[in-house]
PDB file of N, CA and C in Angstrom:
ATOM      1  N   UNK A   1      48.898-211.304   1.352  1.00  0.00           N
ATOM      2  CA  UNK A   1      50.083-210.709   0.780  1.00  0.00           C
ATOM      3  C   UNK A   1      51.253-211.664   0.952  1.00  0.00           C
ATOM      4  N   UNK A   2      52.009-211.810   0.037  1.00  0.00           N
ATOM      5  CA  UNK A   2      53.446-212.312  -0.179  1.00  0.00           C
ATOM      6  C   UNK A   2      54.513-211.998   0.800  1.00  0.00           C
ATOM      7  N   UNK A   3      55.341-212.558   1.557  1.00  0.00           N
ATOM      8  CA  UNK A   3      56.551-211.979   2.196  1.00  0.00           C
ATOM      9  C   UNK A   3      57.080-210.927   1.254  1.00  0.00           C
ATOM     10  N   UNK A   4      57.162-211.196   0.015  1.00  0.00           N
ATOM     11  CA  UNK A   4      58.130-210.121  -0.904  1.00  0.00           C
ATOM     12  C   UNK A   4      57.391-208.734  -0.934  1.00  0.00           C
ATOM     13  N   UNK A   5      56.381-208.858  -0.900  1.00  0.00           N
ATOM     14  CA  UNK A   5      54.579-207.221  -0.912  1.00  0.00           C
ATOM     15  C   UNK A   5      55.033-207.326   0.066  1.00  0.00           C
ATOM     16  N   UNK A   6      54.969-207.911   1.095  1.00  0.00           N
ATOM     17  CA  UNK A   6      55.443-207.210   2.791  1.00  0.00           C
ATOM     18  C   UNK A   6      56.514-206.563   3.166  1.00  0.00           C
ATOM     19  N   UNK A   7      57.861-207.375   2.516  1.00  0.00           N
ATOM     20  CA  UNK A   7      58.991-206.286   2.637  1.00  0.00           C
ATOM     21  C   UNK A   7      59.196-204.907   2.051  1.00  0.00           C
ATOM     22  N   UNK A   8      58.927-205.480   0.619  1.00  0.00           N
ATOM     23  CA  UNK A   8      58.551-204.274  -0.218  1.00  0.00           C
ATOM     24  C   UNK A   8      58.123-203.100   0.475  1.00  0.00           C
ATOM     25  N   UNK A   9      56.417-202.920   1.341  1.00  0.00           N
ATOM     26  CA  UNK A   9      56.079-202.363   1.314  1.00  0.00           C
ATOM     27  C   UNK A   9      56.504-201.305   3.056  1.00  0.00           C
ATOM     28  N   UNK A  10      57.217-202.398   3.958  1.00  0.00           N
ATOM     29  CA  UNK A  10      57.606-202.008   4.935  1.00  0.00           C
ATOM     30  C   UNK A  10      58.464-201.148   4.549  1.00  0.00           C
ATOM     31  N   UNK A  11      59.558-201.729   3.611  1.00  0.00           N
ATOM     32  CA  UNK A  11      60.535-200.521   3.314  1.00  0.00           C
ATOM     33  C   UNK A  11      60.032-199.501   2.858  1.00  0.00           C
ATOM     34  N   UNK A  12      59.318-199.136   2.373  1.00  0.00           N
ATOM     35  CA  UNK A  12      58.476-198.033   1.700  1.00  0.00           C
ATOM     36  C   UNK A  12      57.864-196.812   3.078  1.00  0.00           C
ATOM     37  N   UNK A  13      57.050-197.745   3.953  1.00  0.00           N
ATOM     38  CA  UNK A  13      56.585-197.348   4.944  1.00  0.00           C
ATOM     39  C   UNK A  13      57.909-196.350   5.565  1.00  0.00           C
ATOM     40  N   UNK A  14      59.197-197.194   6.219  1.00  0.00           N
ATOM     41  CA  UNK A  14      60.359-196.856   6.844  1.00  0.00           C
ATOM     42  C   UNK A  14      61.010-195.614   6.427  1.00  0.00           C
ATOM     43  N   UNK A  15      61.024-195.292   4.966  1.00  0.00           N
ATOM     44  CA  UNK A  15      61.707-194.744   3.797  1.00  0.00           C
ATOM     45  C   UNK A  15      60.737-193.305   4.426  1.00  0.00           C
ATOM     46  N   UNK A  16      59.473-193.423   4.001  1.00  0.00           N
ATOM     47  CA  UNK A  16      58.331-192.335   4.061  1.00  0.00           C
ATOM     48  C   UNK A  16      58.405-191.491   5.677  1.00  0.00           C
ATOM     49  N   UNK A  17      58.411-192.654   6.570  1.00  0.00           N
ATOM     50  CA  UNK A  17      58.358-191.939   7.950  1.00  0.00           C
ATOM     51  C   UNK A  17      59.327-191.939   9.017  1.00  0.00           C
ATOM     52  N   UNK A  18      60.555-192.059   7.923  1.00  0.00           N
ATOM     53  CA  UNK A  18      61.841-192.224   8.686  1.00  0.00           C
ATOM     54  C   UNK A  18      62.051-192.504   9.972  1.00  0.00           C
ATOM     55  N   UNK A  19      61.630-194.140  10.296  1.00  0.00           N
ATOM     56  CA  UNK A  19      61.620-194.651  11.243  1.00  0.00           C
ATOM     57  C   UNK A  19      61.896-196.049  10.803  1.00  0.00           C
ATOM     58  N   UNK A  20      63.015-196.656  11.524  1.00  0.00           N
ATOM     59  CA  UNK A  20      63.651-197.856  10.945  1.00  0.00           C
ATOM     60  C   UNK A  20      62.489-199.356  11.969  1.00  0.00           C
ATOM     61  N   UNK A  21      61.906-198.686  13.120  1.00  0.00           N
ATOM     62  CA  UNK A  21      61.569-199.817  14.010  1.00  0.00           C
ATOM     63  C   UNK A  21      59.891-200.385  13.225  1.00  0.00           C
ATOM     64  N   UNK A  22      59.277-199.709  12.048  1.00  0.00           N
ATOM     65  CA  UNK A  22      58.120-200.246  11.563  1.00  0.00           C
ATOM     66  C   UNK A  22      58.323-201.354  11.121  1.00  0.00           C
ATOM     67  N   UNK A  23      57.425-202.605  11.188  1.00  0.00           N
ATOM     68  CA  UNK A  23      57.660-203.787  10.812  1.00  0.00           C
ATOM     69  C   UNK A  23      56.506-203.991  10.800  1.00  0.00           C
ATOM     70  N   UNK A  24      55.787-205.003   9.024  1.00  0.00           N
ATOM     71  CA  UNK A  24      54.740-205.214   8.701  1.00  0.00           C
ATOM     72  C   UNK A  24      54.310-207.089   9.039  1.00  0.00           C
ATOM     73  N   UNK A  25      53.088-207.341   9.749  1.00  0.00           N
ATOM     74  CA  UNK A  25      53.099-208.869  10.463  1.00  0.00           C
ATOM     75  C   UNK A  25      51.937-209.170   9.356  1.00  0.00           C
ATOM     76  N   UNK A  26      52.401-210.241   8.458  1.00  0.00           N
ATOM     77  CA  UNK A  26      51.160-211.163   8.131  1.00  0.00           C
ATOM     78  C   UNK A  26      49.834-211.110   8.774  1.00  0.00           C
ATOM     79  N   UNK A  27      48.746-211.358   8.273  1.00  0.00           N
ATOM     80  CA  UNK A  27      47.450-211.587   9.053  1.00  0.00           C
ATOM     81  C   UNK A  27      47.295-212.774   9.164  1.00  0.00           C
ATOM     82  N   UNK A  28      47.008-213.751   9.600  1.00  0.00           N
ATOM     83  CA  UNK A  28      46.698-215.173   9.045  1.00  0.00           C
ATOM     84  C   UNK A  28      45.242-215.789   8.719  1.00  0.00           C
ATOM     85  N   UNK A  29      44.719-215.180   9.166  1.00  0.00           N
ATOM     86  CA  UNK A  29      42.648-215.489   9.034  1.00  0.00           C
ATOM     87  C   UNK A  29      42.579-214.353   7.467  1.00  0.00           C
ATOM     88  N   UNK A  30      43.446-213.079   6.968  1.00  0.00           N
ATOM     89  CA  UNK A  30      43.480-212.096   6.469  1.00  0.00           C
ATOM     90  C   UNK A  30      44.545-212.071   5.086  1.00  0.00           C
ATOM     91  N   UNK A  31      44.637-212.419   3.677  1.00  0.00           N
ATOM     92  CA  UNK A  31      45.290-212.815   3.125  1.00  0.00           C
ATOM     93  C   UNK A  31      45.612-211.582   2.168  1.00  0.00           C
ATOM     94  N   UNK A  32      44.602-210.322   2.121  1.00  0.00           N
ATOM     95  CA  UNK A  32      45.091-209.253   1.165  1.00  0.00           C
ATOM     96  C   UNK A  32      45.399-208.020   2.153  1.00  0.00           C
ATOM     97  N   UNK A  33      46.165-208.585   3.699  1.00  0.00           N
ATOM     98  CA  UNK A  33      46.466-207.712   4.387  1.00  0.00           C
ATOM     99  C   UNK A  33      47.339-207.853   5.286  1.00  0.00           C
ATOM    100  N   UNK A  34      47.880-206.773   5.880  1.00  0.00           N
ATOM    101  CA  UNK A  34      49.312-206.948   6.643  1.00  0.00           C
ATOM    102  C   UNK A  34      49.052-205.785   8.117  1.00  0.00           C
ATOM    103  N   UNK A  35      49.584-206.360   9.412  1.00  0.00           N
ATOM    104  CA  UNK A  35      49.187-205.512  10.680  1.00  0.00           C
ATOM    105  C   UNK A  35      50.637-204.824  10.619  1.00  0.00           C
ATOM    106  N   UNK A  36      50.448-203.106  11.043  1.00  0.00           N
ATOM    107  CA  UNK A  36      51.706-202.730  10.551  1.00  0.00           C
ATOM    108  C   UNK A  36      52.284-202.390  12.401  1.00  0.00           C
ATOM    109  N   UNK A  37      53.226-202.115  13.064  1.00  0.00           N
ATOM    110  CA  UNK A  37      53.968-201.822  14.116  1.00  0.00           C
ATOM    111  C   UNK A  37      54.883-200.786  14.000  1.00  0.00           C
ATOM    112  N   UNK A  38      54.620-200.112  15.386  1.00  0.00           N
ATOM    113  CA  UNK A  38      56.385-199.489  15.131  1.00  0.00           C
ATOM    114  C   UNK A  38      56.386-200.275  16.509  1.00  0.00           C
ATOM    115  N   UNK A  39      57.589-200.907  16.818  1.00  0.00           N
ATOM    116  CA  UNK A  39      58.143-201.537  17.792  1.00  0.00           C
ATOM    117  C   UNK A  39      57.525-202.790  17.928  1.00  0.00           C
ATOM    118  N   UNK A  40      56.784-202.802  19.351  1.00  0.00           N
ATOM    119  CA  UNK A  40      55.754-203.508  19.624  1.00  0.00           C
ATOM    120  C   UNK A  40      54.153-203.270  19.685  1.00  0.00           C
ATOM    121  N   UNK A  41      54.174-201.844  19.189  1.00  0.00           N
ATOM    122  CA  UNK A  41      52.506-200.981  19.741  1.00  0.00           C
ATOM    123  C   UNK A  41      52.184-201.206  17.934  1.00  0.00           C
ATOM    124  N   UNK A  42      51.225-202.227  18.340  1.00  0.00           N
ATOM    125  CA  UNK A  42      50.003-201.805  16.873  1.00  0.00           C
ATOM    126  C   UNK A  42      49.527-200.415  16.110  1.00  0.00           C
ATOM    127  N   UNK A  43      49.587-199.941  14.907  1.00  0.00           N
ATOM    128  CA  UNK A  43      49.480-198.435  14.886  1.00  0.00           C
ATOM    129  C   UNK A  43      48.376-198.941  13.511  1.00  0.00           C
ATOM    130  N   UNK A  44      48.826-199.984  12.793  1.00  0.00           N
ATOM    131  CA  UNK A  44      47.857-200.096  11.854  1.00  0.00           C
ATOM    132  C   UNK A  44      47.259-200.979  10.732  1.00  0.00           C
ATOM    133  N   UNK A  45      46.670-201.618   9.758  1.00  0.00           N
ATOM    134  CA  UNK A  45      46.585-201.812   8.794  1.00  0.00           C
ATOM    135  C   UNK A  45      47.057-201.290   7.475  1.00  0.00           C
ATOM    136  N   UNK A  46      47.914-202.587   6.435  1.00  0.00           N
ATOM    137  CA  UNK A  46      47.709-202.170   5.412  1.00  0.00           C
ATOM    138  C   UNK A  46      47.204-203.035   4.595  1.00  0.00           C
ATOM    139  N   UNK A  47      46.041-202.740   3.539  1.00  0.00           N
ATOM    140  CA  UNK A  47      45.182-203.541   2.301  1.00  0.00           C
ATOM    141  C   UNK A  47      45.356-203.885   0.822  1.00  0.00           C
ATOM    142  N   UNK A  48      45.279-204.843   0.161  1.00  0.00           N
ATOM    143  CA  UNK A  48      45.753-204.477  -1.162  1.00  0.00           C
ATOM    144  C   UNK A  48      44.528-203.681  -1.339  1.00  0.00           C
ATOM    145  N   UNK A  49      44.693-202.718  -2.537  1.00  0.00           N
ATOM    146  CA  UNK A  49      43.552-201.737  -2.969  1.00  0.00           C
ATOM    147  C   UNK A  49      42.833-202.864  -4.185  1.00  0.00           C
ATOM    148  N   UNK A  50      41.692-203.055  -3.878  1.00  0.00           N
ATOM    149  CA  UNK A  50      40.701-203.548  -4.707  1.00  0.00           C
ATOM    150  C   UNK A  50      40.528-203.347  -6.106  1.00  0.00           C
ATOM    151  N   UNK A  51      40.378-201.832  -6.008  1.00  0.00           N
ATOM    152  CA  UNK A  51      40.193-201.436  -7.502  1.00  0.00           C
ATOM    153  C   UNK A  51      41.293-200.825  -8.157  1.00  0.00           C
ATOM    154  N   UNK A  52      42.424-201.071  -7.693  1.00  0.00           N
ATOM    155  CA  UNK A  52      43.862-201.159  -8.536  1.00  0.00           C
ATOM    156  C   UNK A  52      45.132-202.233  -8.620  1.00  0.00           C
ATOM    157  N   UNK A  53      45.993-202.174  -9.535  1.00  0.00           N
ATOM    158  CA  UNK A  53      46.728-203.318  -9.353  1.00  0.00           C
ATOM    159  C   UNK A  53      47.827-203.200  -8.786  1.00  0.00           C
ATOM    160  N   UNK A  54      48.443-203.585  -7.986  1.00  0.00           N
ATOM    161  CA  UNK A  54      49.620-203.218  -7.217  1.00  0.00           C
ATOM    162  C   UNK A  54      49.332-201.944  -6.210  1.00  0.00           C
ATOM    163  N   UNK A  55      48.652-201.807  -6.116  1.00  0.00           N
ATOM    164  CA  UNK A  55      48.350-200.231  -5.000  1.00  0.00           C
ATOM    165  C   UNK A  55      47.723-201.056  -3.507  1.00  0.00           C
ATOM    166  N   UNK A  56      48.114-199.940  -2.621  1.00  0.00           N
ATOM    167  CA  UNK A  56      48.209-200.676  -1.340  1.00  0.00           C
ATOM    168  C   UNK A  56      47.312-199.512  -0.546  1.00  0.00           C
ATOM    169  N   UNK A  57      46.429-199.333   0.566  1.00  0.00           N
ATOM    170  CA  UNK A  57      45.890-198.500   1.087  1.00  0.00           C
ATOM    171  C   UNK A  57      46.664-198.614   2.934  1.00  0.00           C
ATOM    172  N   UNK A  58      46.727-197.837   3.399  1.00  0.00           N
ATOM    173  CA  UNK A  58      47.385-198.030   5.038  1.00  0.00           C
ATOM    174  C   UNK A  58      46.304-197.175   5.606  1.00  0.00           C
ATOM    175  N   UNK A  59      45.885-197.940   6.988  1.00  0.00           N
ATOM    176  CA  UNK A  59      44.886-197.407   7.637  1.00  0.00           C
ATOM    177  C   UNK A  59      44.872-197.710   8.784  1.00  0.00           C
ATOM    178  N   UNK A  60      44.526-196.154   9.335  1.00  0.00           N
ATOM    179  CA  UNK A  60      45.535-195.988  10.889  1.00  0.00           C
ATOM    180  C   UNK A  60      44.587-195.323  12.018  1.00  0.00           C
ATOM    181  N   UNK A  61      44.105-195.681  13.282  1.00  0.00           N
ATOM    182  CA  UNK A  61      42.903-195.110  13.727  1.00  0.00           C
ATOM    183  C   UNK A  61      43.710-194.114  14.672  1.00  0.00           C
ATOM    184  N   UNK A  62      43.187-193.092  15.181  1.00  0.00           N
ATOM    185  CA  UNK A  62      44.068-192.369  16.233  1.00  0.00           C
ATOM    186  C   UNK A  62      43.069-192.156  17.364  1.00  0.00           C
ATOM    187  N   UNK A  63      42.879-193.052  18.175  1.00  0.00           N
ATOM    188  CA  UNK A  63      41.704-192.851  19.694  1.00  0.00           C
ATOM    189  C   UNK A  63      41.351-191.257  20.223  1.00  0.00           C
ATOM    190  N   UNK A  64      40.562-191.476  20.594  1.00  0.00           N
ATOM    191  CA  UNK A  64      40.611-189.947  21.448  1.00  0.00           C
ATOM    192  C   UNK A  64      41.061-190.350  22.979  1.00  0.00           C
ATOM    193  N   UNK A  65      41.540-191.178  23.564  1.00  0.00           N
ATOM    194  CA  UNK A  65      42.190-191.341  24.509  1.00  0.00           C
ATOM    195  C   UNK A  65      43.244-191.895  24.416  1.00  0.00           C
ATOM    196  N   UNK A  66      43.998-191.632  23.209  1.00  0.00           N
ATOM    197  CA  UNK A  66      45.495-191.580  23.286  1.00  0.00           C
ATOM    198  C   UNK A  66      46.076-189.673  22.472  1.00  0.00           C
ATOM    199  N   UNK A  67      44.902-189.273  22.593  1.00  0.00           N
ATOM    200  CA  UNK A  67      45.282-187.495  22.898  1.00  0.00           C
ATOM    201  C   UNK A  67      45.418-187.140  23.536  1.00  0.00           C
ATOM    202  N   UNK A  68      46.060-185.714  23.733  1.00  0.00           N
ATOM    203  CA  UNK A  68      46.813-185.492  25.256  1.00  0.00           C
ATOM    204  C   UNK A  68      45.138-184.412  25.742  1.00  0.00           C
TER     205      UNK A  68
END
């Protein structure tokens, strides 16, 4: 992904989950994808979508030992 698909899509992210501290990191081994943050804690992936153009997929695991 492009710096410009990355900002783009952070703001989008920020906008959606009204939280200003998400920030999307390049992959570098990973070129149709971006590691997403809120702060400093890893929360997820986002992908370009394969079988569309401009569409983006975000994918987010939730542990069972980070449940209360």
């Amino acid at each position: 992904m492009d710096e410009k698909t990355i900002r783009k899509i952070e703001t989008h992210l920020r906008g959606t989950f009204a939280n200003a501290r998400i920030t999307l990191v390049p992959r570098p081994k990973q070129k149709d994808s971006a590691e997403v943050y809120i702060g400093e804690e890893f929360v997820g992936v986002v992908f370009q979508d394969e079988d569309e153009d401009g569409s983006f997929m975000f994918e987010m695991a939730i542990l069972a030992e980070d449940l209360p």
